[in-house]
Protein backbone atom coordinates (compact mmCIF):
# COMPACT_ATOMS: atom_id res chain seq x y z
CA UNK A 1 -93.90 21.82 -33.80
CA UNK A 2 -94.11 25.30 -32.61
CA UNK A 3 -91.96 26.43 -29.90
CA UNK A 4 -92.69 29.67 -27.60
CA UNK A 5 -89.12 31.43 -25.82
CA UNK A 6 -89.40 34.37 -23.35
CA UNK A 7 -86.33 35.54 -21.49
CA UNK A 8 -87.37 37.95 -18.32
CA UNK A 9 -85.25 39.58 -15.90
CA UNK A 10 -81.66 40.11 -15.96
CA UNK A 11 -80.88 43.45 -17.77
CA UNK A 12 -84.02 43.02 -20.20
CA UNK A 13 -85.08 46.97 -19.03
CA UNK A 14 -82.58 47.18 -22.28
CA UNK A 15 -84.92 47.49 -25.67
CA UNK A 16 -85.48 44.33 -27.26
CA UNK A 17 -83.55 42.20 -25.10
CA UNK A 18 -86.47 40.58 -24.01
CA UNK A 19 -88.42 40.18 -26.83
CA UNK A 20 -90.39 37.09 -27.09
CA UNK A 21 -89.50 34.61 -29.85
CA UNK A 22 -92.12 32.10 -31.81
CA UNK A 23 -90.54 29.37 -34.02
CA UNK A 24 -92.96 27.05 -36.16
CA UNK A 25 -90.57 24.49 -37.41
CA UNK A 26 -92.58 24.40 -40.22
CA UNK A 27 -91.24 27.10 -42.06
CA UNK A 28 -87.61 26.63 -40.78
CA UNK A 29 -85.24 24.76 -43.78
CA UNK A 30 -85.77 21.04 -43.09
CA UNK A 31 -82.31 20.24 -41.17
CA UNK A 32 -82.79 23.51 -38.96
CA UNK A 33 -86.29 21.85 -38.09
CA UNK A 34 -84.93 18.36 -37.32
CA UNK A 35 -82.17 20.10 -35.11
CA UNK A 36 -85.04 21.67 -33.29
CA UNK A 37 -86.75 18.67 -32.40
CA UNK A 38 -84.08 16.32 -31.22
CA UNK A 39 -83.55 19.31 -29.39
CA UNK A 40 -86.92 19.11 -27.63
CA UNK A 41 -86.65 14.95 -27.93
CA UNK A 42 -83.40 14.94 -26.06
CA UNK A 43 -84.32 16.71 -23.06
CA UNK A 44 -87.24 15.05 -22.57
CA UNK A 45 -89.22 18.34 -22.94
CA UNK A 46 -92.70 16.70 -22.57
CA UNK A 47 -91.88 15.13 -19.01
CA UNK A 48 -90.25 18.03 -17.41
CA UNK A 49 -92.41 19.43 -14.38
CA UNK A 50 -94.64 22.39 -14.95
CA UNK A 51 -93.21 25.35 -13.80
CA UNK A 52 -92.81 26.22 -10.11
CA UNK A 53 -91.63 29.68 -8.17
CA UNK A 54 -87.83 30.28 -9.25
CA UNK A 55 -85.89 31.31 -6.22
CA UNK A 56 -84.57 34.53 -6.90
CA UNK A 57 -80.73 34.01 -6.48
CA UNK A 58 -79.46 37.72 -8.26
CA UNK A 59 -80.75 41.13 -9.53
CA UNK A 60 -79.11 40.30 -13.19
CA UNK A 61 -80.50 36.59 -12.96
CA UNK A 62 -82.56 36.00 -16.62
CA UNK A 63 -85.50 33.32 -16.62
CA UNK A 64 -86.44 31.95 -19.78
CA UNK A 65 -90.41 30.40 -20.36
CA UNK A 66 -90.70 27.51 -22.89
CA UNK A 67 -93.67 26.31 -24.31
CA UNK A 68 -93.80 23.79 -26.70
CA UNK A 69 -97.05 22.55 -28.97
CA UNK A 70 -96.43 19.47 -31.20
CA UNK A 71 -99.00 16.90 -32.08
CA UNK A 72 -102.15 18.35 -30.12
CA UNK A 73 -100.03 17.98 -27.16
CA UNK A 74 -98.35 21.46 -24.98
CA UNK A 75 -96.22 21.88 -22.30
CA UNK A 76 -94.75 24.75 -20.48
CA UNK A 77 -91.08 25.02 -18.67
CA UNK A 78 -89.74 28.02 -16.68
CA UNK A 79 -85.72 27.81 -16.58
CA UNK A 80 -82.71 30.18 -15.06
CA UNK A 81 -79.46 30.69 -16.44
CA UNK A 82 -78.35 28.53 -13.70
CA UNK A 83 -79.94 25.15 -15.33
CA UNK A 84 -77.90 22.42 -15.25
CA UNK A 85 -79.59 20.11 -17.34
CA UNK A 86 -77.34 20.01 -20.24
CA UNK A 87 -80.09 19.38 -23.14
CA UNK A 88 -81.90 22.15 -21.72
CA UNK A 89 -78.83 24.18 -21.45
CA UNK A 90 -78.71 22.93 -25.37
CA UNK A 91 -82.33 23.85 -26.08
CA UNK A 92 -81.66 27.33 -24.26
CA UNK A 93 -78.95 27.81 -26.05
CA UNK A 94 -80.43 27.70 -29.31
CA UNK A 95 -83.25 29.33 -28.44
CA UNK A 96 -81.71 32.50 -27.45
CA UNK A 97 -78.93 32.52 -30.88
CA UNK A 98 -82.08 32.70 -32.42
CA UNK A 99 -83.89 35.13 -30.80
CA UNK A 100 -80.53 37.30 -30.99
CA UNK A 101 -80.48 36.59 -34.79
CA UNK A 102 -84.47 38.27 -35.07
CA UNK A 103 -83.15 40.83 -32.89
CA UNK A 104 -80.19 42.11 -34.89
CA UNK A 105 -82.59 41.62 -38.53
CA UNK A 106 -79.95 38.79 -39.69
């Protein structure tokens, strides 16, 4: 499974703060790779819509793009930090402690 994250908006005219991040479970340890895929299991990832035109609702308001390949099979999701979803809010939230963690070199 490889998984595509890009935050936009919000204060991302910051450096690095909205770099894209690519994860290919693959070469994550074995129990960080299963964690990542309920992840994507639990919400359902493959059966969310495509994405659509987020309202704009705030100056500061970050979007985040998903796209997920596993199995010959991808799929694309466009979220805001206002999801309320809470395994995408789970799925977002691991997705951007990671992309902080490439970020800061850890």
């Amino acid at each position: 499974m490889k998984i595509y994250f890009k935050p936009e908006g919000g204060f991302g005219f910051f450096p690095g703060l909205n770099k894209a991040l690519e994860i290919n479970c693959e070469s994550l340890p074995a129990d960080e790779a299963s964690h990542v895929e309920n992840l994507v299991c639990e919400a359902n990832f493959f059966d969310l819509p495509e994405p659509a035109p987020v309202p704009v609702r705030g100056a500061d308001m970050k979007e985040y793009i998903i796209k997920v390949e596993d199995k010959g099979r991808q799929h694309m999701v466009k979220l805001t930090d206002l999801e309320t979803n809470q395994y995408l809010r789970d799925l977002l939230t691991y997705l951007t402690n990671k992309q902080k963690e490439t970020r800061s070199g850890s």
